[in-house]
C-alpha atoms as a PDB file:
ATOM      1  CA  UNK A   1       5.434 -26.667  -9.247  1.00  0.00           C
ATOM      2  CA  UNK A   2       2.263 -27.656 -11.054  1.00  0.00           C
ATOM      3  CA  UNK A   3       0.825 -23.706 -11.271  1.00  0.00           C
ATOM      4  CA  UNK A   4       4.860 -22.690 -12.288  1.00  0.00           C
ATOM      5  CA  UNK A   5       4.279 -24.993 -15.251  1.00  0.00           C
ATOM      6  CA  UNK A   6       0.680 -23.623 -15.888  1.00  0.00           C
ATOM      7  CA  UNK A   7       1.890 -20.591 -15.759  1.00  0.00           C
ATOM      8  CA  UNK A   8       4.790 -20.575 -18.163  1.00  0.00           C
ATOM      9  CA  UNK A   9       2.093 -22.091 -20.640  1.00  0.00           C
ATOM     10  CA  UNK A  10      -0.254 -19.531 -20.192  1.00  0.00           C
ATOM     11  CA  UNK A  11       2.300 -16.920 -20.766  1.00  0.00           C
ATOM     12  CA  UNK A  12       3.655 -18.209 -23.631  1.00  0.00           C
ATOM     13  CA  UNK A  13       1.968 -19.974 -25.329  1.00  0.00           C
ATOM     14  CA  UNK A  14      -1.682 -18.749 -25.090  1.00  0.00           C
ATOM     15  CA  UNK A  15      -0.468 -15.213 -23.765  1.00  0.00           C
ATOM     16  CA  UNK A  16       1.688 -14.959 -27.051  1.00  0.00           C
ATOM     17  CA  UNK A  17      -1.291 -15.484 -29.539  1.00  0.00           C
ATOM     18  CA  UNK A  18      -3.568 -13.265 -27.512  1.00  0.00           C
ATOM     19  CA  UNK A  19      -1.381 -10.299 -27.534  1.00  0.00           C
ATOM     20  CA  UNK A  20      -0.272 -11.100 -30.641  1.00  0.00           C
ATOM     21  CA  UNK A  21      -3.869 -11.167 -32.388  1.00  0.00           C
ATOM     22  CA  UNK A  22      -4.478  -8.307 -30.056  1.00  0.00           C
ATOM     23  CA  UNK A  23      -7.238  -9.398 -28.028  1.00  0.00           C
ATOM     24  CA  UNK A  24      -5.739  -8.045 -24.505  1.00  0.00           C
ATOM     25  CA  UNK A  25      -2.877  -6.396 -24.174  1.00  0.00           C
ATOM     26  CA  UNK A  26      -0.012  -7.700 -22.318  1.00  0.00           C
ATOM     27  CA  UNK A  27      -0.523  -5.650 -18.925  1.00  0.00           C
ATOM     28  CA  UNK A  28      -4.164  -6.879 -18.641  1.00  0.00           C
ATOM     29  CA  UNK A  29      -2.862 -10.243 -19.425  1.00  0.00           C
ATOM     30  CA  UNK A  30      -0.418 -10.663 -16.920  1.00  0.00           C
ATOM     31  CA  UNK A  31      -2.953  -9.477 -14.310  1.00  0.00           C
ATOM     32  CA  UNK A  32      -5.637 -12.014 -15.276  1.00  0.00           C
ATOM     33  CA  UNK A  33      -2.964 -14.915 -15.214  1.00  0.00           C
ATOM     34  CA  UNK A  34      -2.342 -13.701 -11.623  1.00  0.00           C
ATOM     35  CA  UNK A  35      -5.391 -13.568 -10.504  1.00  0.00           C
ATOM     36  CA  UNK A  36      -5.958 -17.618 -12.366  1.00  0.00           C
ATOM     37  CA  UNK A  37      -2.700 -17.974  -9.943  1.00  0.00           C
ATOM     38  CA  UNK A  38      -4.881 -16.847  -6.730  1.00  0.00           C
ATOM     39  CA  UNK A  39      -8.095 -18.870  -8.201  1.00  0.00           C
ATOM     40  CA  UNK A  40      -6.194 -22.078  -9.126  1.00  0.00           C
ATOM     41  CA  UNK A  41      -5.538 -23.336  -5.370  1.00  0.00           C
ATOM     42  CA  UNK A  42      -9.052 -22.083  -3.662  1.00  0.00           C
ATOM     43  CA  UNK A  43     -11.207 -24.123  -6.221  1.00  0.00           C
ATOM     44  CA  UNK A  44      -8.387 -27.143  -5.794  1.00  0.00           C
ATOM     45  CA  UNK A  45      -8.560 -26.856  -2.077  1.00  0.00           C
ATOM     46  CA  UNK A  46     -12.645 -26.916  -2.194  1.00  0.00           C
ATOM     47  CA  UNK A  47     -12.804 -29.924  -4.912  1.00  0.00           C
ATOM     48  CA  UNK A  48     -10.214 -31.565  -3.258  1.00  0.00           C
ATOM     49  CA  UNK A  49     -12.172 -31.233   0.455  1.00  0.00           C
ATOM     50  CA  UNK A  50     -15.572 -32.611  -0.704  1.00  0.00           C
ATOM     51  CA  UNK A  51     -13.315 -35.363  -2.765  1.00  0.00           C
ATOM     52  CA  UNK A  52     -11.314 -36.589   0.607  1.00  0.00           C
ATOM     53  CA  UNK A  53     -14.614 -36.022   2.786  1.00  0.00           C
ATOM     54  CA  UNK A  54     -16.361 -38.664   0.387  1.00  0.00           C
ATOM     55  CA  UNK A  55     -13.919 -41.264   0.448  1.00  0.00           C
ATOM     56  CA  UNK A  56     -13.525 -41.089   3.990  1.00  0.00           C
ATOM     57  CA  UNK A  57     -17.359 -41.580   5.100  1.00  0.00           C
ATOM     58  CA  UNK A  58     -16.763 -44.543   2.202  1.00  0.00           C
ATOM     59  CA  UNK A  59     -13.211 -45.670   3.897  1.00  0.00           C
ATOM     60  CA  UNK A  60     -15.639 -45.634   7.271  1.00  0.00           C
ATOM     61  CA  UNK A  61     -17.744 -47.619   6.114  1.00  0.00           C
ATOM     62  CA  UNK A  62     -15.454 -50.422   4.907  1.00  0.00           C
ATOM     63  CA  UNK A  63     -13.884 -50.584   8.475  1.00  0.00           C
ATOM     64  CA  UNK A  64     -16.907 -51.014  10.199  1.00  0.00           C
ATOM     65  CA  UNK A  65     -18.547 -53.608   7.304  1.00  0.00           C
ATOM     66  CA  UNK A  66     -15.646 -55.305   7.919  1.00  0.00           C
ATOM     67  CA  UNK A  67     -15.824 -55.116  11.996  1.00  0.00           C
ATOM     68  CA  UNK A  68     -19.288 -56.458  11.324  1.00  0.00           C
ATOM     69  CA  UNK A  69     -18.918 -59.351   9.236  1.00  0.00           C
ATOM     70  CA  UNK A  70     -16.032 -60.606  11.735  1.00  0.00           C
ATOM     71  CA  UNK A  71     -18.117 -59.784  14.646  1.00  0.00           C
ATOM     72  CA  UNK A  72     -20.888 -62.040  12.837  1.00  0.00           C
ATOM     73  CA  UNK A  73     -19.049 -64.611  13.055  1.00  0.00           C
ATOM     74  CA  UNK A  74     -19.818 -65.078  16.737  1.00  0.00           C
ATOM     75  CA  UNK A  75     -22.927 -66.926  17.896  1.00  0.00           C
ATOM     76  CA  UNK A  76     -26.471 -64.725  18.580  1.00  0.00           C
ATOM     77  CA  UNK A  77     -24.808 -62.086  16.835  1.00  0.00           C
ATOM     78  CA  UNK A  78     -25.698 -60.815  13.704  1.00  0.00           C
ATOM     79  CA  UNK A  79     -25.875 -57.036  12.847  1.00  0.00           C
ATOM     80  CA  UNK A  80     -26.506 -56.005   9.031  1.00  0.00           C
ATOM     81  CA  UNK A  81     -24.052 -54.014   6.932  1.00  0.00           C
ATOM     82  CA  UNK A  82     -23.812 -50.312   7.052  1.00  0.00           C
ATOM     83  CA  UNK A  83     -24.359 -47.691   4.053  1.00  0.00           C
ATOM     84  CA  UNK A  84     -21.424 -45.332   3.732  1.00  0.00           C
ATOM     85  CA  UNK A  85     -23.866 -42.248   4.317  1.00  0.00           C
ATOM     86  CA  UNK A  86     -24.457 -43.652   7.746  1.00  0.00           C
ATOM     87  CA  UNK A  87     -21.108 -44.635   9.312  1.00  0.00           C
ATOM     88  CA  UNK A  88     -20.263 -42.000  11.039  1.00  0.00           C
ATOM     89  CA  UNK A  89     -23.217 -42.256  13.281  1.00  0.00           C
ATOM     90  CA  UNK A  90     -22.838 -45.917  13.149  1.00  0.00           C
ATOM     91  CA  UNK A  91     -19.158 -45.156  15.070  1.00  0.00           C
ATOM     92  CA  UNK A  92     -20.979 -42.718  17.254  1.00  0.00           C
ATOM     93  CA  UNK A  93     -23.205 -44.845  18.676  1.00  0.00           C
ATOM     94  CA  UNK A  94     -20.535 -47.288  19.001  1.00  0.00           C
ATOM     95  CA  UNK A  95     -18.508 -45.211  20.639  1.00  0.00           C
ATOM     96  CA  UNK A  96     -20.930 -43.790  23.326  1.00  0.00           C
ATOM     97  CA  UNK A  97     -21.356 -47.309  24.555  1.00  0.00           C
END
């Protein structure tokens, strides 16, 4: 729905000055909005993959802070917080025990 509505602005509104002012003609226009169409969703799905990946070595972190400072509260325990970068082998090591 999102790339419809790009779309339809790119073909009117921007598409319509630039054939107009006859910078590209309308063939070569429609072919570069389709291939912007084919673009559009490979750089989203990228930018959104190294977005989610982030947040979930953060969301990782969190959980296991959190495991930790509960786990603390126990006597002859104490364990320091973890950084999000190291989490996941934080869980690893966990887990393998």
């Amino acid at each position: 729905m999102l790339l419809g509505a790009f779309r339809t602005i790119l073909a009117l509104t921007i598409g319509a000055w630039i054939v107009k002012n006859e910078i590209m003609d309308s063939a070569a226009w429609e072919q570069l909005i389709g291939a912007l169409m084919i673009a559009a969703p490979i750089i989203w799905s990228v930018v959104d993959k190294h977005i989610s990946e982030k947040y979930a070595k953060e969301r990782e972190s969190v959980a296991l802070n959190a495991g930790i400072t509960i786990s603390n509260r126990q006597p002859n325990l104490i364990t320091p917080p973890v950084d999000p970068v190291d989490a996941p082998a934080a869980i690893k090591s966990v887990a393998a025990q």
